[in-house]
C-alpha atoms as a PDB file:
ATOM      1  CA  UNK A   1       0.000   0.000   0.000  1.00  0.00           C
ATOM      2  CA  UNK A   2       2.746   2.426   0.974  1.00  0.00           C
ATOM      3  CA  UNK A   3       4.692   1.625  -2.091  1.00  0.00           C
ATOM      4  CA  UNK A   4       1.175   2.197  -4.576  1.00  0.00           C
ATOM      5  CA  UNK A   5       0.891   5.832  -2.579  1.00  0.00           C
ATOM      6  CA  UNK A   6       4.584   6.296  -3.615  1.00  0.00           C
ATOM      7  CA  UNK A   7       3.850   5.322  -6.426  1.00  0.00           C
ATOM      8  CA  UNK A   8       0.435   7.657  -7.134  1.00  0.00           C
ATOM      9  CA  UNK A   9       2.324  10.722  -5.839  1.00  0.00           C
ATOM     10  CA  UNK A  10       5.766  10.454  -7.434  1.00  0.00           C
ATOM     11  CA  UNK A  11       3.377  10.023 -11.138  1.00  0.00           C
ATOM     12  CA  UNK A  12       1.356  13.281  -9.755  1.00  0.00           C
ATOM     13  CA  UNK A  13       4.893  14.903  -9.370  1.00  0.00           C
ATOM     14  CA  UNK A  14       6.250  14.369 -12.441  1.00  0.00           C
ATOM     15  CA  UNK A  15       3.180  15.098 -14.554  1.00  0.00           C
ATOM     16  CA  UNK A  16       2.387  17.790 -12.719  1.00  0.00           C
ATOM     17  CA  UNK A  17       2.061  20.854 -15.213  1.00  0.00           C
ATOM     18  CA  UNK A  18       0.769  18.576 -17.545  1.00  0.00           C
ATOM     19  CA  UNK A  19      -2.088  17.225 -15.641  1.00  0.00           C
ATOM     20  CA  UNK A  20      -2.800  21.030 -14.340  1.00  0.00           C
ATOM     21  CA  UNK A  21      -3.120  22.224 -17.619  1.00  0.00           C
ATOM     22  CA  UNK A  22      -5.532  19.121 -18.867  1.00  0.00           C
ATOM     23  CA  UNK A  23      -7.219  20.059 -15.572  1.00  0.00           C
ATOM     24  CA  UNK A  24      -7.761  24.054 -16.822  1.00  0.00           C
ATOM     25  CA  UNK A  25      -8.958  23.012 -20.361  1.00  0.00           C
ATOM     26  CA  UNK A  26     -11.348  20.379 -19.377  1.00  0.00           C
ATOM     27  CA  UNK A  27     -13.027  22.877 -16.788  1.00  0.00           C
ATOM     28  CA  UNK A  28     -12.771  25.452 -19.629  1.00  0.00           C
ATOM     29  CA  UNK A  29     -14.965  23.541 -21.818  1.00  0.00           C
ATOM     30  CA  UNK A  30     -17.030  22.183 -19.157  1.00  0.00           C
ATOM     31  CA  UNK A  31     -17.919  25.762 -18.373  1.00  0.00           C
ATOM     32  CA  UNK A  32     -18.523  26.809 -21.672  1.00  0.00           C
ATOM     33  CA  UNK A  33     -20.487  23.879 -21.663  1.00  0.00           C
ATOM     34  CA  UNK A  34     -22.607  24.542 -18.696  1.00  0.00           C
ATOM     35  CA  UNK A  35     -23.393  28.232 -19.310  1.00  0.00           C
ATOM     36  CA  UNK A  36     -26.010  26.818 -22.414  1.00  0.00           C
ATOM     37  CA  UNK A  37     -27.848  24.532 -19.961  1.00  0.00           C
ATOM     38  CA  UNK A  38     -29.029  28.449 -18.528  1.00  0.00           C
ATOM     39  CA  UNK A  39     -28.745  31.253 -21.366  1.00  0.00           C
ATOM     40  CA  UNK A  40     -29.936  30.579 -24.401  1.00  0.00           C
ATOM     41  CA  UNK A  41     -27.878  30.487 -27.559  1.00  0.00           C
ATOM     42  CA  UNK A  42     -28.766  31.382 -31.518  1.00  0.00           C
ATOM     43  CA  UNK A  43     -26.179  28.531 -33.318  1.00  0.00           C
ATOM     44  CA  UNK A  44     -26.062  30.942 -36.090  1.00  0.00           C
ATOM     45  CA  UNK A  45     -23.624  33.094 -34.139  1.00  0.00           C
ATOM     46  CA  UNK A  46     -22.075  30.782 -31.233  1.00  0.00           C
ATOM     47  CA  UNK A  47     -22.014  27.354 -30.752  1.00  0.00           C
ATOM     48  CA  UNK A  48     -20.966  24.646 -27.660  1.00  0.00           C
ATOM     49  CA  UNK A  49     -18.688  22.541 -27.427  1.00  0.00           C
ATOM     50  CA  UNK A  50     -21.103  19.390 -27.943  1.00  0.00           C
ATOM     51  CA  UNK A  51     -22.066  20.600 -31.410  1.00  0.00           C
ATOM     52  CA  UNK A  52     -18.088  21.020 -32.153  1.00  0.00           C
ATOM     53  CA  UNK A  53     -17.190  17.526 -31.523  1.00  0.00           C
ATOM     54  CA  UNK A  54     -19.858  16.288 -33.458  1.00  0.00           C
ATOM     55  CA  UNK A  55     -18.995  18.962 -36.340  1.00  0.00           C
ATOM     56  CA  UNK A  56     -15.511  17.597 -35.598  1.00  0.00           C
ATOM     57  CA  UNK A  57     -16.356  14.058 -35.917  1.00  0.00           C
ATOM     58  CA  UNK A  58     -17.814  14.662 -39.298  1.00  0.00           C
ATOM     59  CA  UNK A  59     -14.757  16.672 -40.675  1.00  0.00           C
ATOM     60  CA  UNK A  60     -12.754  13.845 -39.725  1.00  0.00           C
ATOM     61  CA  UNK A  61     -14.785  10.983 -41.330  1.00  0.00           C
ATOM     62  CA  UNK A  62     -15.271  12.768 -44.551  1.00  0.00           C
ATOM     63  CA  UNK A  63     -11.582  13.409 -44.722  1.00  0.00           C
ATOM     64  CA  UNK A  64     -11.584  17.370 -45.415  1.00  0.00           C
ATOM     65  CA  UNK A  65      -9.925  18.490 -42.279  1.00  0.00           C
ATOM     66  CA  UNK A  66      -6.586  16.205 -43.461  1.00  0.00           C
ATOM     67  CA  UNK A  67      -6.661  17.000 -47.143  1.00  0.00           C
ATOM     68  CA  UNK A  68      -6.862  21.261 -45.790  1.00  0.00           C
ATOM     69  CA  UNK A  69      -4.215  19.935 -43.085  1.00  0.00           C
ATOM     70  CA  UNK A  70      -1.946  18.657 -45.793  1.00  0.00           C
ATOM     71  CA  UNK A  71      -2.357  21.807 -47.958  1.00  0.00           C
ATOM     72  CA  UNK A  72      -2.036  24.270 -45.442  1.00  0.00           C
ATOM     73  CA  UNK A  73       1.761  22.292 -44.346  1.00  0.00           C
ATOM     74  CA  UNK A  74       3.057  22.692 -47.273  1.00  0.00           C
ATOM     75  CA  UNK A  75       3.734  26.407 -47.320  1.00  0.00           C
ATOM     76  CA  UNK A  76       4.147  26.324 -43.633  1.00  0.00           C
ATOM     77  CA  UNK A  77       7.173  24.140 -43.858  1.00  0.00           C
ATOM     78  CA  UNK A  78       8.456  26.135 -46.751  1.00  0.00           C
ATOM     79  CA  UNK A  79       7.988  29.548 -45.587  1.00  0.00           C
ATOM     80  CA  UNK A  80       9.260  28.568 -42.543  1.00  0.00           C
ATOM     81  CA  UNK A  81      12.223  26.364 -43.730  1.00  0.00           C
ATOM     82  CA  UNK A  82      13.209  29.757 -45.716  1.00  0.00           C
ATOM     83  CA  UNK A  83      12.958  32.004 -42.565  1.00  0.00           C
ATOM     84  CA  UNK A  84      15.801  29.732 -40.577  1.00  0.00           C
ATOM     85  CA  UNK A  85      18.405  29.064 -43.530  1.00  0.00           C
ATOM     86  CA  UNK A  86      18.248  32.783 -44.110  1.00  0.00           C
ATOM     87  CA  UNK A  87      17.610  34.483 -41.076  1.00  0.00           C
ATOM     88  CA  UNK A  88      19.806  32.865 -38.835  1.00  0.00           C
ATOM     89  CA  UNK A  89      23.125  33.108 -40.785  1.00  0.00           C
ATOM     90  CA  UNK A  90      21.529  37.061 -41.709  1.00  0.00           C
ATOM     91  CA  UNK A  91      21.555  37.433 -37.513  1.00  0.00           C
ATOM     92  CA  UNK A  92      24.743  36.073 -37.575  1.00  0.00           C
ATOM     93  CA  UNK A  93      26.393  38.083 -39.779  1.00  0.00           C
ATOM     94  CA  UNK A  94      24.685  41.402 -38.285  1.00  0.00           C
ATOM     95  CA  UNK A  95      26.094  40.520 -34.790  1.00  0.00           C
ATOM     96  CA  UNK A  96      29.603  39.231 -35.862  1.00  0.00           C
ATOM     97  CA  UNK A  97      30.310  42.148 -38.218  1.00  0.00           C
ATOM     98  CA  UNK A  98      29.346  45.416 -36.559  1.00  0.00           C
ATOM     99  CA  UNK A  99      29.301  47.635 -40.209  1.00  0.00           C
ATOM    100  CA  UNK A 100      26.283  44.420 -41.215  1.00  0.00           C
ATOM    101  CA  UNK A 101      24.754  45.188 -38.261  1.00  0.00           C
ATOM    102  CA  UNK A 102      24.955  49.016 -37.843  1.00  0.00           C
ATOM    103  CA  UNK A 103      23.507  48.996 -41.551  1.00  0.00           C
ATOM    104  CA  UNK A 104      20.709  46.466 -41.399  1.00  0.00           C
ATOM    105  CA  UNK A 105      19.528  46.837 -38.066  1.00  0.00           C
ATOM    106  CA  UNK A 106      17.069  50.105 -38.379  1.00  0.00           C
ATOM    107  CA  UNK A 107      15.840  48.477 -41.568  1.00  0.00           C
ATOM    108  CA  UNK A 108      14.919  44.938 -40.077  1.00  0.00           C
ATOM    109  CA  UNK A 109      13.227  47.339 -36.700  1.00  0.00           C
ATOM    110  CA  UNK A 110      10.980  48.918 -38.837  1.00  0.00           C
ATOM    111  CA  UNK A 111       9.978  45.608 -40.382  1.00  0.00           C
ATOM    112  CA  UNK A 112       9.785  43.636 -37.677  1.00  0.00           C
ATOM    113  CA  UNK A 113       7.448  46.231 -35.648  1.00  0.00           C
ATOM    114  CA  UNK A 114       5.180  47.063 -38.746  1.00  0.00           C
ATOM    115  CA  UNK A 115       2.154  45.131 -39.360  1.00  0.00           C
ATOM    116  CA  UNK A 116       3.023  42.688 -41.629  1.00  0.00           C
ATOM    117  CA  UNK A 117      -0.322  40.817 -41.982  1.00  0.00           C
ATOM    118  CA  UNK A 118      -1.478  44.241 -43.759  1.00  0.00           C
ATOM    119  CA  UNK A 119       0.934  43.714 -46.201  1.00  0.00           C
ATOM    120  CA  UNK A 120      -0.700  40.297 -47.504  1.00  0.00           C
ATOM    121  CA  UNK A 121      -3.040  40.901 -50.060  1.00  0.00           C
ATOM    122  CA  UNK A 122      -0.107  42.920 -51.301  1.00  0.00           C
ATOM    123  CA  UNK A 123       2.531  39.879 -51.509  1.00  0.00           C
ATOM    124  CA  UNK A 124      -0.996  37.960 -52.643  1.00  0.00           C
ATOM    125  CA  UNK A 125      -1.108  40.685 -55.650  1.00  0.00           C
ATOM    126  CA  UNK A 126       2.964  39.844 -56.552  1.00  0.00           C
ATOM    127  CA  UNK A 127       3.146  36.548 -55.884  1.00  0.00           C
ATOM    128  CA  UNK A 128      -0.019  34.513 -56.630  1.00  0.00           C
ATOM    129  CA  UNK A 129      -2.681  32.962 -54.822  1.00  0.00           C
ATOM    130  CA  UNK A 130      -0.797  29.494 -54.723  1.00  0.00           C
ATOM    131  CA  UNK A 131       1.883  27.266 -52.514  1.00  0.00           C
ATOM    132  CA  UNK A 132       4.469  30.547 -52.956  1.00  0.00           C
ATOM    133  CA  UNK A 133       2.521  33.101 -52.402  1.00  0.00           C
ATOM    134  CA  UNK A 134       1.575  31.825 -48.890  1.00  0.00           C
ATOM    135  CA  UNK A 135       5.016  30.566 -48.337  1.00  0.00           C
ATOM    136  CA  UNK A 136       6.271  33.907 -49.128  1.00  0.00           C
ATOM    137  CA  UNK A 137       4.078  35.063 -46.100  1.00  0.00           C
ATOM    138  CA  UNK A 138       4.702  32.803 -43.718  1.00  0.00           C
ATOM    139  CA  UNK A 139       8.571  33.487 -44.657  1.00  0.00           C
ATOM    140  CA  UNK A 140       7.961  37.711 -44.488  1.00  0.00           C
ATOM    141  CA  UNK A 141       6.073  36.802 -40.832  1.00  0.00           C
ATOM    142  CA  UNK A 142       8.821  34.195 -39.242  1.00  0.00           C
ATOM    143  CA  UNK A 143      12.287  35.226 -40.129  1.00  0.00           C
ATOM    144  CA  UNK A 144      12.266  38.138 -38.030  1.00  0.00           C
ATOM    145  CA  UNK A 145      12.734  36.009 -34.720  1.00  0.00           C
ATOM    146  CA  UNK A 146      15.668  34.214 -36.035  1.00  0.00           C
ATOM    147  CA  UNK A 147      17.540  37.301 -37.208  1.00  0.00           C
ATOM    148  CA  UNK A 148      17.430  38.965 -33.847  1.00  0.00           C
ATOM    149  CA  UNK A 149      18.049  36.127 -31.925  1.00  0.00           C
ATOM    150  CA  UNK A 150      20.568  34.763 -33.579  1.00  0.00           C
ATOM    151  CA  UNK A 151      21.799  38.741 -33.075  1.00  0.00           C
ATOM    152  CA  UNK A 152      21.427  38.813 -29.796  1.00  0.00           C
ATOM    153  CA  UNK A 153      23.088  35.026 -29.433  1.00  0.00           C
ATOM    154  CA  UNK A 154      26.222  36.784 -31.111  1.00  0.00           C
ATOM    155  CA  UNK A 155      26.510  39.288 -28.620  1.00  0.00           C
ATOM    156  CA  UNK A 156      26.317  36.841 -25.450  1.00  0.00           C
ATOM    157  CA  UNK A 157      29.140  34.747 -26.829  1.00  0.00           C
ATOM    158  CA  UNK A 158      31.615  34.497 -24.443  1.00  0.00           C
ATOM    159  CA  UNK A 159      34.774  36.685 -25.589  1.00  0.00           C
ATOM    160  CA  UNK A 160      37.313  34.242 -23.975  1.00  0.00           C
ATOM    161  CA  UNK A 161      36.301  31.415 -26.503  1.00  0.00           C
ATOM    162  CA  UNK A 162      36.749  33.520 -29.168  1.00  0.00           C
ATOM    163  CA  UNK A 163      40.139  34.423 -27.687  1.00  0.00           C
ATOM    164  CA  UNK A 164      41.047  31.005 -27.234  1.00  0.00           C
ATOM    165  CA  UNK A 165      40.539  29.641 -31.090  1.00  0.00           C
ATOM    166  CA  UNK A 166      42.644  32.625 -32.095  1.00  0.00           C
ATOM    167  CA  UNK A 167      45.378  32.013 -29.701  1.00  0.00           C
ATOM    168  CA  UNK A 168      45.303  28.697 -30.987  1.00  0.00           C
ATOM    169  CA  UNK A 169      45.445  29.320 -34.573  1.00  0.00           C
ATOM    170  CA  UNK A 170      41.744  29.324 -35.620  1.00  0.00           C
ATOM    171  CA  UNK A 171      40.218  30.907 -38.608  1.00  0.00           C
ATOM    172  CA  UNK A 172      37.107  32.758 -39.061  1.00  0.00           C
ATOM    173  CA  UNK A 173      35.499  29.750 -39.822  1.00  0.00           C
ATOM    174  CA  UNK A 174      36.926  27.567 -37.176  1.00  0.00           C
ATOM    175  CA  UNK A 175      35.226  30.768 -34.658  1.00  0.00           C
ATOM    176  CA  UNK A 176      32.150  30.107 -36.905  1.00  0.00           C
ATOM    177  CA  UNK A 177      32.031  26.076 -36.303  1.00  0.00           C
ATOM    178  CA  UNK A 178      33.450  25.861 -33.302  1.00  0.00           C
ATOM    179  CA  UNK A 179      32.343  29.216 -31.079  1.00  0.00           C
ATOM    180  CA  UNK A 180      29.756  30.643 -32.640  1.00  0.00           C
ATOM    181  CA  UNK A 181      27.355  28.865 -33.809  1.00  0.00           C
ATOM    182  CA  UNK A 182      27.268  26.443 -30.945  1.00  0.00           C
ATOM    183  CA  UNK A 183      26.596  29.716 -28.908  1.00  0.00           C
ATOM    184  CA  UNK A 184      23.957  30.949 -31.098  1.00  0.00           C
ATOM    185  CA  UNK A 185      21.720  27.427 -31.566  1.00  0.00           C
ATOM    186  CA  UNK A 186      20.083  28.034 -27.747  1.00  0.00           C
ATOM    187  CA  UNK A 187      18.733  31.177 -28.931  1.00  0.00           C
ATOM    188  CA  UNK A 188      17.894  30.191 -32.259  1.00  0.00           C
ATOM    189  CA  UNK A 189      15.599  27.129 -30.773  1.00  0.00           C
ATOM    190  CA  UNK A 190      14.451  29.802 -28.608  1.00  0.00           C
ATOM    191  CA  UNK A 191      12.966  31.966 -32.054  1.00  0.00           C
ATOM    192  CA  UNK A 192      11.700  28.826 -33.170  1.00  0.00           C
ATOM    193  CA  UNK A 193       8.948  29.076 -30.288  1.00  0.00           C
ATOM    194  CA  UNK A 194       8.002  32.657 -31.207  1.00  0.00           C
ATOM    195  CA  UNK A 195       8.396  31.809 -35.124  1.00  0.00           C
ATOM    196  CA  UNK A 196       6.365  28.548 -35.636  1.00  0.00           C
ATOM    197  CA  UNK A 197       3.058  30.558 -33.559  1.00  0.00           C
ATOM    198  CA  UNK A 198       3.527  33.574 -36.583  1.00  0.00           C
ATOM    199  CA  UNK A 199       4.132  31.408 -39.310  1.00  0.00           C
ATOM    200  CA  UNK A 200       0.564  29.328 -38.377  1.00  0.00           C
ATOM    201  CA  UNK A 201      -0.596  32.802 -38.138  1.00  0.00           C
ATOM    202  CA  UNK A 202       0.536  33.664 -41.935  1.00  0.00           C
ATOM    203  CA  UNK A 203      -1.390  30.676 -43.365  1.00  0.00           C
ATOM    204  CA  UNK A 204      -4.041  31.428 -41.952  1.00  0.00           C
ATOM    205  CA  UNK A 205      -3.950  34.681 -43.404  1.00  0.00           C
ATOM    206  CA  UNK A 206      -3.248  34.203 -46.391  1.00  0.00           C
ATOM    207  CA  UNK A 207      -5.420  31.479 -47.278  1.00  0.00           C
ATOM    208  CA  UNK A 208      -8.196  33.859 -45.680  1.00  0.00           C
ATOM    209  CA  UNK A 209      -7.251  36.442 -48.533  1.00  0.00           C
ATOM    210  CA  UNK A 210      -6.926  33.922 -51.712  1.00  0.00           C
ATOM    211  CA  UNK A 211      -7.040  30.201 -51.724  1.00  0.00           C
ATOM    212  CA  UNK A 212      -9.453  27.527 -52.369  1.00  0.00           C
ATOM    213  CA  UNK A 213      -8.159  25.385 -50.076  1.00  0.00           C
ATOM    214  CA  UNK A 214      -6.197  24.958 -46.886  1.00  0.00           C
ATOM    215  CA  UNK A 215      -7.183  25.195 -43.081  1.00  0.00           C
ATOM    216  CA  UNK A 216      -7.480  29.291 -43.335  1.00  0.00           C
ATOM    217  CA  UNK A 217      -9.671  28.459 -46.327  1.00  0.00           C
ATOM    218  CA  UNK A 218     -11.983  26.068 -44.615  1.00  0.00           C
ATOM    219  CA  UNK A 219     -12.467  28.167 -41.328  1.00  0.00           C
ATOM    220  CA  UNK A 220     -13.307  31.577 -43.612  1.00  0.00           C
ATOM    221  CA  UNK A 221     -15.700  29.481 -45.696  1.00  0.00           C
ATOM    222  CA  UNK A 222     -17.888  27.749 -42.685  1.00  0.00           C
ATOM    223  CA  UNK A 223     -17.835  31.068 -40.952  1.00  0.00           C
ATOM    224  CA  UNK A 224     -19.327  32.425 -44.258  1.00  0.00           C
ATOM    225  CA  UNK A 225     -22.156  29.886 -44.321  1.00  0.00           C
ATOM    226  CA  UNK A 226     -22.659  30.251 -40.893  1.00  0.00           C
ATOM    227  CA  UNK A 227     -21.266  26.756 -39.718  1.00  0.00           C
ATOM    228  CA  UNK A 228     -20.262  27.453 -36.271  1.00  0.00           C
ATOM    229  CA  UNK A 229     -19.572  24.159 -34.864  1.00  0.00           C
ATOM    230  CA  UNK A 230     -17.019  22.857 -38.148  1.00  0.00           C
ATOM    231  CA  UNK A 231     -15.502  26.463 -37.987  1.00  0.00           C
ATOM    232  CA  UNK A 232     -14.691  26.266 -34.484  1.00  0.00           C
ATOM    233  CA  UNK A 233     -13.655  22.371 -34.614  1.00  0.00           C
ATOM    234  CA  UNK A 234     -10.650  24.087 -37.343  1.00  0.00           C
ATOM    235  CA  UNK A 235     -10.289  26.523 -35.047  1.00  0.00           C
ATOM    236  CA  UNK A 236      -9.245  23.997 -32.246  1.00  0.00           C
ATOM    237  CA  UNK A 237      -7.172  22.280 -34.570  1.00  0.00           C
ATOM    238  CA  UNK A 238      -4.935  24.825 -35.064  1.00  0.00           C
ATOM    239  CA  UNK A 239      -4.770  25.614 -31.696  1.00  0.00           C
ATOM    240  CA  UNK A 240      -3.964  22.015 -30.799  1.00  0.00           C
ATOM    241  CA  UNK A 241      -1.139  21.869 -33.386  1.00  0.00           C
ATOM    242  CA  UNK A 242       0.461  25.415 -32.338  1.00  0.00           C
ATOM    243  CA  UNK A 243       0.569  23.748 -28.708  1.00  0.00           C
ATOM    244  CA  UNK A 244       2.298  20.763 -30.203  1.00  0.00           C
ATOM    245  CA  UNK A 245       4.885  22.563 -32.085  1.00  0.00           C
ATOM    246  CA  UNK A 246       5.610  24.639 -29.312  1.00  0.00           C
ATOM    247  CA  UNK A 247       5.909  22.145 -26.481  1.00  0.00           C
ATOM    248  CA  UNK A 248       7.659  19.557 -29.003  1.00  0.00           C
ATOM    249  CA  UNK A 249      10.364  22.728 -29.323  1.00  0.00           C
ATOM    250  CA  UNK A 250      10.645  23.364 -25.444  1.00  0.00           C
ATOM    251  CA  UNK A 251      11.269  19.600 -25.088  1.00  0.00           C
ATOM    252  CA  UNK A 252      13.790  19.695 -27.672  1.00  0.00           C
ATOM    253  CA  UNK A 253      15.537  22.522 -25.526  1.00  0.00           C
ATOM    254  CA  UNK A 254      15.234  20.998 -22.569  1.00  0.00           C
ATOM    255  CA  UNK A 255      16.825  18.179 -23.466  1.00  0.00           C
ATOM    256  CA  UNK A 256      19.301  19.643 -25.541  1.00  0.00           C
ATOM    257  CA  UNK A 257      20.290  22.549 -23.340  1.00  0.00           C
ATOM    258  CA  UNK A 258      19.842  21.475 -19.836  1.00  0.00           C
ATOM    259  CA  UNK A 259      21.682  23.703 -18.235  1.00  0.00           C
ATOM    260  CA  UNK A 260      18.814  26.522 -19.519  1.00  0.00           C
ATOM    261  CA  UNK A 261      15.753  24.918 -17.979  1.00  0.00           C
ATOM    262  CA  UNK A 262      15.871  27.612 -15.167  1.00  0.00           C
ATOM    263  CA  UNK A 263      15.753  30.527 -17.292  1.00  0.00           C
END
């Protein structure tokens, strides 16, 4: 018996965080839930979350919530494969060479604080309605985090290191490999968090501006017709996979860079 309590509270330990956040979102939806047993509700305009997982159920069975899935991925991964093999050695080279930086730096501000998403139906007009015009979206949306990160990653590298592979002989690109970059990947897992969240973001919006398919598509086009419950069960679904791509990244840090749990 002892050993089962052990047992029961060591499992309650360890899943701790996990088990209080199930515990928030199930009395979420259990409240959202409850308040239509007392106020009344017109399903043209709101909907509960019974409807949704039946709504849900039906997207699933008919197969148009993984075709819209598959389309809406293919830009994402694009867009945001783009963003890290060019914004991350761009950061680099803005923190490593102070002339790169001093240039580029106002430029990438004003960028980075302007409101991108009013700029799509302008990169919609240049580049098309299709798999590169959303992937030049998500691209314009997600490289931002990357370049200043791996920026600010520059600056934090510890100057002895440096020091040490030049009293040794290195090169430029034995500080690269072997300082560097090894300095910089923390921070640039870091962006990742804040990048995959914009780039789901700039599908969405651009398949609400032009496309005839995708998950932005589908959630425009039930809200048009006034289905509440399938709009809301793509709604969830992209909420579900932002939370997976996010926590999948903070587990990837975790275990990779151990020594930054605490911060």
């Amino acid at each position: 018996m002892a050993e089962e309590t052990t047992v029961r509270q060591s499992f309650a330990a360890r899943y701790r965080n996990f088990l209080l956040g199930a515990l928030a979102v199930v009395l979420f939806f259990a409240a959202w839930q409850a308040v239509f047993l007392w106020v009344p509700f017109n399903p043209l305009f709101i909907t509960k979350p019974s409807l949704i997982a039946a709504g849900y159920v039906d997207l699933i069975e008919s197969g148009e919530l993984f075709h819209d899935l598959a389309v809406s991925s293919v830009p994402f991964f694009l867009g945001l494969g783009a963003a890290v093999i060019i914004g991350v050695p761009l950061g680099i080279l803005m923190g490593w060479r102070p002339r790169v930086g001093y240039a580029l730096d106002p430029l990438m501000t004003i960028f980075y604080a302007s409101p991108l998403v009013a700029l799509a139906p302008l990169l919609v007009i240049f580049f098309g309605v299709g798999v590169w015009g959303k992937s030049i979206i998500v691209f314009t949306l997600s490289v931002f985090p990357f370049i200043f990160n791996a920026y600010a990653g520059v600056h934090a590298v510890d100057r002895l290191l440096i020091n040490v592979v030049r009293s040794l002989g290195g090169g430029e690109w034995a500080l690269y490999r072997k300082v560097i970059f090894p300095s910089v990947l923390p921070y640039i897992v870091a962006a990742s968090r804040v990048a995959v969240g914009r780039a789901l973001i700039a599908v969405l919006v651009g398949e609400f501006f032009a496309a005839s398919e995708g998950i932005g598509f589908a959630i425009s086009r039930f809200g048009d017709i006034f289905a509440m419950d399938r709009m809301f069960g793509c709604i969830l679904t992209v909420m579900v996979i932002a939370v997976i791509l996010t926590e999948g990244i903070r587990w990837a840090e975790r275990a990779a860079f151990p020594w930054r749990v605490g911060r």
